[in-house]
Protein backbone atom coordinates (compact mmCIF):
# COMPACT_ATOMS: atom_id res chain seq x y z
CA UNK A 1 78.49 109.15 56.56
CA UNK A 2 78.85 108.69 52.71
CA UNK A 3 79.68 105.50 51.26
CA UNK A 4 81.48 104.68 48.37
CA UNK A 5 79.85 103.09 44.95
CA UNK A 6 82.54 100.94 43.81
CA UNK A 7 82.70 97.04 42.77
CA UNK A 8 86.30 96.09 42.41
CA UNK A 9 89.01 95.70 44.65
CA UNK A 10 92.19 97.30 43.69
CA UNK A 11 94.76 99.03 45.57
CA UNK A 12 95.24 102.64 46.19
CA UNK A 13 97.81 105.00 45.14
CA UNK A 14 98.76 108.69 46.14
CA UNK A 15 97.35 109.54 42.83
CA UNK A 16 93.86 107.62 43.16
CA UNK A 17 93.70 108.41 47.14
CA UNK A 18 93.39 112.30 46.19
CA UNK A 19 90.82 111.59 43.84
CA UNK A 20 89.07 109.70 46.14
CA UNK A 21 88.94 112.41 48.48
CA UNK A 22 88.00 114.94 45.70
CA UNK A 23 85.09 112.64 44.82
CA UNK A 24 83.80 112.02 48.20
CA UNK A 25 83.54 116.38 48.34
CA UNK A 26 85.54 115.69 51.80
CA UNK A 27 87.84 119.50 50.43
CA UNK A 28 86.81 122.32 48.42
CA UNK A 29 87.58 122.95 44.66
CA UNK A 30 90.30 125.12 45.79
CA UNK A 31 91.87 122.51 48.18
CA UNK A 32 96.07 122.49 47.32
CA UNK A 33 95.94 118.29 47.84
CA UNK A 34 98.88 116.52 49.03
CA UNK A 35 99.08 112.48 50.34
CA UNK A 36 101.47 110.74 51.95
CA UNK A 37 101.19 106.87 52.60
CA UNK A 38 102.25 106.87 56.14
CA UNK A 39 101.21 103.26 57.49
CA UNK A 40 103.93 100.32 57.54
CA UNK A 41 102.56 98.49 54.46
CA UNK A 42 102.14 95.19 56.38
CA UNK A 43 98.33 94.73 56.78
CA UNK A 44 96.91 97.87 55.37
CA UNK A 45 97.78 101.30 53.36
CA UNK A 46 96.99 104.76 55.25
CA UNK A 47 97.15 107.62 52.96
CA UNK A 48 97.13 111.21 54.93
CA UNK A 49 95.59 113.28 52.82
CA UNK A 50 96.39 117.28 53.43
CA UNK A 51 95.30 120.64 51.79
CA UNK A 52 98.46 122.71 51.81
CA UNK A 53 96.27 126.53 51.82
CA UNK A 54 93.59 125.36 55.19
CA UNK A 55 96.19 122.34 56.80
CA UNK A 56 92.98 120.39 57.33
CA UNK A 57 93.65 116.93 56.61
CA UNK A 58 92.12 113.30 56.22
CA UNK A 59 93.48 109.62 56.64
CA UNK A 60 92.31 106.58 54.12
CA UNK A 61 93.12 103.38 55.43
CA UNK A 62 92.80 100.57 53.00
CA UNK A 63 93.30 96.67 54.23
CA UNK A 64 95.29 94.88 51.98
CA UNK A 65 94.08 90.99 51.16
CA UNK A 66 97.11 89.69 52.42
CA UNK A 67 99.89 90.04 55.31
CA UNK A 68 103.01 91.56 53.40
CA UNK A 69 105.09 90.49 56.69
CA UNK A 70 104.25 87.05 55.42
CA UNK A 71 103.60 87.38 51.82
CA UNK A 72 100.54 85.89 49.77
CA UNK A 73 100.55 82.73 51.31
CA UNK A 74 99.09 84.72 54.36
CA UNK A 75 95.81 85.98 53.06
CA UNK A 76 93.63 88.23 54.60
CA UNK A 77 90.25 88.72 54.69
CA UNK A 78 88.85 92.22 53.50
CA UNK A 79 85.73 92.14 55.48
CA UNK A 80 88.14 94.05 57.96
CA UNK A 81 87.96 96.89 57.24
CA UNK A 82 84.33 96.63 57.50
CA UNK A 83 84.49 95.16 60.70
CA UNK A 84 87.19 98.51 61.82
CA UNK A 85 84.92 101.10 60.21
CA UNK A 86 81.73 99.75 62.51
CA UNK A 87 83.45 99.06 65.26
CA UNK A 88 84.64 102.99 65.56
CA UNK A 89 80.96 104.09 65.00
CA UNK A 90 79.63 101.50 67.45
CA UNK A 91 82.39 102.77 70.08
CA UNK A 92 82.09 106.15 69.24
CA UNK A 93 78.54 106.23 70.14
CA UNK A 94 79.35 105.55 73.62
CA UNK A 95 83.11 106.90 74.17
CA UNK A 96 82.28 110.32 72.39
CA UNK A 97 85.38 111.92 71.70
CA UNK A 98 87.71 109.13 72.34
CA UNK A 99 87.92 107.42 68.35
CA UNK A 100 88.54 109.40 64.83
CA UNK A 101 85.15 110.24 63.37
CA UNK A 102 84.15 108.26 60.24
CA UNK A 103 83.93 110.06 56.86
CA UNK A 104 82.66 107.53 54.70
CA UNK A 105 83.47 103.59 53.85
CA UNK A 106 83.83 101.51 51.15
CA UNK A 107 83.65 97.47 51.67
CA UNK A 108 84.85 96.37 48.06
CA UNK A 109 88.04 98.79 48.31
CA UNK A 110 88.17 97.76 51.71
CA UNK A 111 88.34 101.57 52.85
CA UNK A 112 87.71 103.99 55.49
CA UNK A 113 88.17 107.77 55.58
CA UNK A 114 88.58 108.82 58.97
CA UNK A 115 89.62 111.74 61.02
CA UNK A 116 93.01 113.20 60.93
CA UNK A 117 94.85 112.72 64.21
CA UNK A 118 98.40 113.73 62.80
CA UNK A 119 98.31 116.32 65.41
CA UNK A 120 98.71 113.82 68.16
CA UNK A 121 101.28 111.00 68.78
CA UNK A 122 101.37 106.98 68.68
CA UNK A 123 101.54 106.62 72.60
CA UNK A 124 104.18 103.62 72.57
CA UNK A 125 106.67 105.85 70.36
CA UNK A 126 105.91 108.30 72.96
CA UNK A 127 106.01 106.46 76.26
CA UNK A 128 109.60 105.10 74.88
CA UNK A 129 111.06 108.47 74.57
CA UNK A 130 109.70 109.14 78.13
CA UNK A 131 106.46 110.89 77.56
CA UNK A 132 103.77 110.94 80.51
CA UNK A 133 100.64 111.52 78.99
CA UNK A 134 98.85 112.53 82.14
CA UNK A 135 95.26 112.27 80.70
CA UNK A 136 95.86 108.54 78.75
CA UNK A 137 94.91 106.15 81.78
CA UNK A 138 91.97 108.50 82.71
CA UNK A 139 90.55 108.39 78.83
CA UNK A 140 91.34 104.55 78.44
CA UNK A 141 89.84 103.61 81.82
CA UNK A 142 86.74 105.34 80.40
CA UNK A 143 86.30 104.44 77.02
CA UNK A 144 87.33 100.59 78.39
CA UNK A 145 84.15 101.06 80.61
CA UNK A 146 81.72 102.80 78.06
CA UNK A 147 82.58 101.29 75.06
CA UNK A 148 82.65 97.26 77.02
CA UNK A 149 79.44 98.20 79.00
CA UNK A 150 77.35 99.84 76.52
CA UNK A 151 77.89 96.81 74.44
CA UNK A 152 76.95 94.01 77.17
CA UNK A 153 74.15 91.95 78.25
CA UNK A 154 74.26 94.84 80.94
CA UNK A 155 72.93 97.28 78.70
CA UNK A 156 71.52 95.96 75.60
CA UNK A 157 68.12 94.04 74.83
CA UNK A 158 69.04 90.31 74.55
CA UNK A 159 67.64 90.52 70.88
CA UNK A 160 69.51 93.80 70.02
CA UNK A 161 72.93 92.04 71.53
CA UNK A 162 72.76 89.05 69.94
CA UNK A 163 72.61 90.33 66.64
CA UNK A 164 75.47 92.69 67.46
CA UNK A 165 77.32 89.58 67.81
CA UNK A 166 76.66 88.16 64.46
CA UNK A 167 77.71 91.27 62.70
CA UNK A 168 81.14 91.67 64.38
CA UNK A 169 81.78 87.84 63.41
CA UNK A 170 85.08 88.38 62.79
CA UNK A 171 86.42 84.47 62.20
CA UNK A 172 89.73 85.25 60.03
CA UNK A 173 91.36 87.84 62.77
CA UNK A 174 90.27 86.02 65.82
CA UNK A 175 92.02 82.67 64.75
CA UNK A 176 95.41 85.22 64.28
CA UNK A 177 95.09 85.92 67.72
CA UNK A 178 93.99 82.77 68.81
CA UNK A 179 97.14 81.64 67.69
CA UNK A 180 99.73 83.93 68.09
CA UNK A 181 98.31 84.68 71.61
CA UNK A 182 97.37 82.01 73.01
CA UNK A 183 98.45 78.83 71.33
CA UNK A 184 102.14 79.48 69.27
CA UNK A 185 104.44 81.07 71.97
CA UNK A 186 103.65 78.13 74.59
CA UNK A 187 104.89 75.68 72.00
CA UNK A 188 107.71 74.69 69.73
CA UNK A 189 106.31 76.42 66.54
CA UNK A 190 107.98 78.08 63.38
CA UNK A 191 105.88 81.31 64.55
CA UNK A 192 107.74 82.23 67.11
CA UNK A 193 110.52 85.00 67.03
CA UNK A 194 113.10 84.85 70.21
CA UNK A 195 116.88 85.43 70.76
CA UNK A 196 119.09 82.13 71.34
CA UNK A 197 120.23 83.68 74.96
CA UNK A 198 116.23 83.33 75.94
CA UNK A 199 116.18 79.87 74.49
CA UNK A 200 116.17 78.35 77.95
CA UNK A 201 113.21 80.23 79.54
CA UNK A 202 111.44 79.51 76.13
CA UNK A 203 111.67 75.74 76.60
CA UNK A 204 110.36 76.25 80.52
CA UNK A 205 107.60 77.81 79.45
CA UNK A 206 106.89 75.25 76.92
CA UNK A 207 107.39 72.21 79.54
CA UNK A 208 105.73 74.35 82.25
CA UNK A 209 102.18 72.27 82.50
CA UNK A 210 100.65 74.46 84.94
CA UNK A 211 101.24 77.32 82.78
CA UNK A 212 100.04 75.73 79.69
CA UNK A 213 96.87 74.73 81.88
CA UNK A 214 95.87 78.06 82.92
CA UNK A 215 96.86 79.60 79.06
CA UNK A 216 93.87 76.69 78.27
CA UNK A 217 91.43 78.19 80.00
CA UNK A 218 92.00 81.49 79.27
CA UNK A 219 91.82 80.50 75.59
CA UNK A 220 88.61 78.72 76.30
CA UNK A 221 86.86 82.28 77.42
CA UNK A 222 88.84 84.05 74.52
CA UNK A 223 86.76 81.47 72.12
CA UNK A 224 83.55 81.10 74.21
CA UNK A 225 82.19 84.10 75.84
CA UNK A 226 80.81 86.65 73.85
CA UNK A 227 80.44 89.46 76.59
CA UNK A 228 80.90 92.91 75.15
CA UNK A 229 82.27 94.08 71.43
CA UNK A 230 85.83 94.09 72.08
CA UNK A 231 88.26 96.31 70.54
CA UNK A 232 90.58 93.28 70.00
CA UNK A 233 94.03 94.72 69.41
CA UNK A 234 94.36 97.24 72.19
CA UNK A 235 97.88 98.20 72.93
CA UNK A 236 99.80 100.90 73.06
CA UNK A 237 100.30 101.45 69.34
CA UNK A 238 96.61 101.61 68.57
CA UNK A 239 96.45 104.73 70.68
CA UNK A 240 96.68 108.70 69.73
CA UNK A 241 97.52 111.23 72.37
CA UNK A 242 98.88 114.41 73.73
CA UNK A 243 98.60 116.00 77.01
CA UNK A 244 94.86 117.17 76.39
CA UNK A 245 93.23 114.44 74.16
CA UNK A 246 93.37 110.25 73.17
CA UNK A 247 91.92 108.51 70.41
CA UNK A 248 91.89 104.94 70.17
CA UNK A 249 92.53 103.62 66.70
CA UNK A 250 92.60 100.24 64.44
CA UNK A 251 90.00 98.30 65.80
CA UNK A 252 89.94 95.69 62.77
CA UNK A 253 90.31 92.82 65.06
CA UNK A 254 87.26 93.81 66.71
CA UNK A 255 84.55 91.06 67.88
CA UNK A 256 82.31 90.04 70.86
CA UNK A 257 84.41 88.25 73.80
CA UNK A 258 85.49 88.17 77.25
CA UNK A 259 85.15 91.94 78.73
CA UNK A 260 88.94 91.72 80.46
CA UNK A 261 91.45 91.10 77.10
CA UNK A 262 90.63 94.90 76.19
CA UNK A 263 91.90 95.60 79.64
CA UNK A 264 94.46 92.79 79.97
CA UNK A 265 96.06 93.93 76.58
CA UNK A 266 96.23 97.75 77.98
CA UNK A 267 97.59 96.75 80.76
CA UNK A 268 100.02 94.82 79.71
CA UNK A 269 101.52 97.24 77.15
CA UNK A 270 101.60 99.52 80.14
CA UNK A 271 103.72 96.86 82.70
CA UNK A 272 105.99 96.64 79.56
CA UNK A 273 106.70 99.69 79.98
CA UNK A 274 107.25 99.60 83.92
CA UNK A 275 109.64 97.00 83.21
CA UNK A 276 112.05 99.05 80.77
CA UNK A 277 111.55 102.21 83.08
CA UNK A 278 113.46 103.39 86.28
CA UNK A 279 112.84 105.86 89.17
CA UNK A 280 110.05 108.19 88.91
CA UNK A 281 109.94 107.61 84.83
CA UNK A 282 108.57 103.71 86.21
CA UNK A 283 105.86 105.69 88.68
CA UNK A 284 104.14 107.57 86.58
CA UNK A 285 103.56 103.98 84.85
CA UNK A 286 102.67 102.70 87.85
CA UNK A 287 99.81 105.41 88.07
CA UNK A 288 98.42 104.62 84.99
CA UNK A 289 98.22 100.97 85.54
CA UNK A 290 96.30 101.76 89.13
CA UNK A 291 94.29 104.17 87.84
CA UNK A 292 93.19 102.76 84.44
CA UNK A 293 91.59 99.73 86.82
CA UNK A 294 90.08 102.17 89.11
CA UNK A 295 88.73 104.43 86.28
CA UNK A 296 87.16 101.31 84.83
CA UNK A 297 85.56 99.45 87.37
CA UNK A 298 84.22 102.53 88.93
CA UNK A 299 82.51 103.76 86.14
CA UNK A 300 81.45 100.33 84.80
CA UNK A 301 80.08 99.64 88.42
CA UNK A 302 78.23 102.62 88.16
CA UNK A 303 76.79 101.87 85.08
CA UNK A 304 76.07 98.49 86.12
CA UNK A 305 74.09 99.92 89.02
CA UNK A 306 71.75 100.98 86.83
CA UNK A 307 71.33 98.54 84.46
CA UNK A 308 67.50 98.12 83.01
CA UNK A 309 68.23 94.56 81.70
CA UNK A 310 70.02 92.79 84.53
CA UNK A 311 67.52 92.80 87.63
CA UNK A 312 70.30 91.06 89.90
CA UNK A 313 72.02 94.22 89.83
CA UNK A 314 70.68 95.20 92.83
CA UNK A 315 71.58 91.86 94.81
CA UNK A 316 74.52 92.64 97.22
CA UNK A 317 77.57 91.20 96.33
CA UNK A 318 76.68 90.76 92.47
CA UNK A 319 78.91 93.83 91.17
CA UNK A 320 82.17 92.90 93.14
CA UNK A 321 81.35 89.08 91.64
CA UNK A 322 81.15 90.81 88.17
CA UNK A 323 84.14 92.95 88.94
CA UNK A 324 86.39 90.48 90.44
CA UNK A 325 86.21 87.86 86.97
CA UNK A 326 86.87 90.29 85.11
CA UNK A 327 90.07 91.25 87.11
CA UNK A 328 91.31 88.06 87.01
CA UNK A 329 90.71 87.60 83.25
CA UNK A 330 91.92 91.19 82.83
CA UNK A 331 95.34 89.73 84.99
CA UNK A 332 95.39 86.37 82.86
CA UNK A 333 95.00 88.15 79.05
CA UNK A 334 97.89 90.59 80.77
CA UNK A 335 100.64 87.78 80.94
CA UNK A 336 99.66 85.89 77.59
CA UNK A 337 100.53 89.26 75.63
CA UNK A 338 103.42 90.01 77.96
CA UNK A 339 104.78 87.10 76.62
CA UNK A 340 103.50 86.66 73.08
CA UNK A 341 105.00 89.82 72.78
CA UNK A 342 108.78 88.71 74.17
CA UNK A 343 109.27 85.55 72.29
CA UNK A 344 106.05 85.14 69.23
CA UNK A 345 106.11 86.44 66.12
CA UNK A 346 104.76 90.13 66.92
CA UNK A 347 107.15 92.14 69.45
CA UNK A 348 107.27 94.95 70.55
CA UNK A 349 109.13 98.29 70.08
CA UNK A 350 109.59 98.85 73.81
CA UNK A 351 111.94 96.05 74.39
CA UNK A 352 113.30 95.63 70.83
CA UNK A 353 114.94 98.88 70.45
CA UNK A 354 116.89 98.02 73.68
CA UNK A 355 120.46 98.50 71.76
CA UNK A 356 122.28 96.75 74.80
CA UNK A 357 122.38 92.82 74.37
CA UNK A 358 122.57 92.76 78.15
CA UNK A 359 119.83 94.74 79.46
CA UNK A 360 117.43 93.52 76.95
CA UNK A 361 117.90 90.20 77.29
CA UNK A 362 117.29 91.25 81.04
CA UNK A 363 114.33 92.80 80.48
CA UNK A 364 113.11 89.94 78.01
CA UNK A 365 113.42 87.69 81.07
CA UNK A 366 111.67 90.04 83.60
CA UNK A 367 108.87 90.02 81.28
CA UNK A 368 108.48 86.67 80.87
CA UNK A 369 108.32 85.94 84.30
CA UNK A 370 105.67 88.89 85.26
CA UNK A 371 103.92 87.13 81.98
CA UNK A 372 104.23 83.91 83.91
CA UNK A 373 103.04 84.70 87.13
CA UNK A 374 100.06 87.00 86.26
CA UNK A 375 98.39 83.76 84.65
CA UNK A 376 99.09 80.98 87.11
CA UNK A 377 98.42 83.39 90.26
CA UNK A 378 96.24 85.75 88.81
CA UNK A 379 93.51 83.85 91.68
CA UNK A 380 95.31 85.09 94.69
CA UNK A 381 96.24 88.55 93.26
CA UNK A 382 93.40 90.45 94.84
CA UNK A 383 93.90 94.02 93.92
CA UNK A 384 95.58 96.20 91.26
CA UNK A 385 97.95 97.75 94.08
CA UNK A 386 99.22 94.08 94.30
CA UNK A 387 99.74 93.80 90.54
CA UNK A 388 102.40 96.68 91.04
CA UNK A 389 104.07 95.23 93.86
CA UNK A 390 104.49 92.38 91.88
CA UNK A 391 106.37 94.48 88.91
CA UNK A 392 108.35 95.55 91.85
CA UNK A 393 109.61 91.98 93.44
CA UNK A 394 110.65 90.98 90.43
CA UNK A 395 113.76 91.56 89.00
């Protein structure tokens, strides 16, 4: 992987991306180069860099030092991309296949040059128009095992894990989420983002004591327990597929923490979409959010079977115990984004594009309250089967 040798920040530009690419040999002196800047502008640039004679193609995502959703007075720390660019060669080791490959990096233009994956398709703009993707919970439920094992206490020399978590300190990011997900949409703060006809729920869930209770705790693991280099932003829209292959993309939030908010966020991008689906369009949901569980804990059992550095892993009834917290964290992280993402500042596309006032405000509410009672009951919810009869009582 080739890295960069340049001091200054500055932003790029079509023109400058190309000769980036030129510079870093990454096309031949006959390449025909073309770039288009096809991210959203809010927290980074992504230039997709083609040659018009071959079609082979490169992306160059640059973090910008600020949120532009915000403005400047939301700065942004450029360490970042730094923190993206190892996390996809960390992961990659393990979930072969299943991230873009990394050309080369940069830390003081805050840059990586990755794989093109313009051939494949964001799965939540996807999954909205109705799209199956029959190999997605299959390729998740792996890469959630290989990438969250092979980075554990499980699997790793104490020494050689500890010092993993020191380089994937990741500070700046992990207070965004410690806010927006687990401290803003439970109170009355200028964050938030909801429609006046959900204003009542809103103010439940901000009186609801219980609720806040469990949302505590779950915020205490989030900050505390450094279990396994996390992807950190896992949802539906950091995801490539097709029918025949996934990547898994953007893990700038990355950092060591609880081994279920991976899973919890996946899932809970998923039960979105159970809740804006009907008929057979909502069971083919339903089959990714059984089997993405029982791709993961099978495999991550098995791993954990044979585990060199755990010597209790042989001591009956020590894999379900391992299994069975992080269900229940997996369940808790599940309803904080379910509703972070109905009423905080960052929504989703699923339920926002809803044109009819009616039905979304319905299915704003149905979320919420699937949101609500995966965190106060995710203790007597025993089984992933029961998580789906849940979606299915209420309505």
């Amino acid at each position: 992987m080739a890295v960069v040798a340049k001091k200054r920040y500055e932003s790029l530009t079509q023109e400058t991306a190309i000769s980036l690419a030129i510079q870093l040999s990454l096309f031949s002196n006959e390449a025909q180069l073309v770039c288009e800047e096809i991210g959203d502008g809010n927290l980074n640039y992504v230039f997709h860099i083609t040659d018009q004679a071959s079609g082979k193609g490169v992306i160059i995502k640059q973090a910008l030092p600020y949120a532009k959703v915000i403005g400047e007075s939301w700065p942004l720390t450029l360490k970042r991309a730094k923190i993206e660019a190892s996390a996809l060669q960390k992961h990659g080791e393990y979930a072969v296949g299943l991230v873009p490959k990394v050309y080369a990096t940069d830390e003081h233009l805050a840059i990586t040059v990755m794989e093109d994956l313009s051939h494949l398709e964001i799965v939540r703009e996807g999954l909205i128009k109705g799209e199956s993707y029959p190999k997605l919970s299959t390729d998740i439920g792996e890469y959630l095992a290989l990438t969250l094992f092979n980075t554990s206490d499980f699997a790793l020399h104490p020494f050689e894990k500890k010092a993993l978590v020191v380089e994937f300190s990741n500070p700046e990011l992990c207070k965004i989420t410690e806010d927006l997900i687990f401290t803003d949409p439970f109170f009355d703060r200028d964050t938030n983002d909801f429609e006046a006809a959900l204003q009542s729920e809103v103010e439940a869930i901000w009186n609801n004591n219980l609720l806040k209770l469990e949302v505590a705790k779950l915020k205490r693991s989030f900050l505390t327990e450094a279990e396994a280099l996390l992807h950190g932003d896992l949802h539906t829209g950091s995801i490539f597929a097709s029918e025949e292959e996934t990547k898994v993309i953007d893990p700038e939030f990355a950092f060591y923490g609880p081994i279920g908010f991976d899973i919890g966020l996946f899932l809970a991008n998923l039960i979105v979409q159970s809740i804006t689906r009907e008929g057979k369009q909502r069971d083919v949901i339903h089959g990714h959010i059984h089997n993405t569980w029982v791709t993961f804990s099978s495999k991550f059992t098995e791993s954990l079977k044979q585990s060199e550095f755990d010597l209790f892993n042989d001591v009956e009834g020590y894999d379900a115990f391992v299994l069975e917290k992080v269900f229940r964290d997996s369940l808790g992280f599940a309803g904080c984004e379910l509703i972070r993402r109905t009423i905080g500042l960052a929504h989703v596309k699923d339920l926002d594009s809803i044109e009819n006032q009616e039905r979304r405000i319905l299915l704003k509410k149905r979320t919420l309250k699937v949101g609500e009672r995966l965190i106060v009951s995710r203790q007597e919810i025993d089984s992933i089967d029961a998580v789906i009869e849940l979606l299915g009582e209420i309505q």
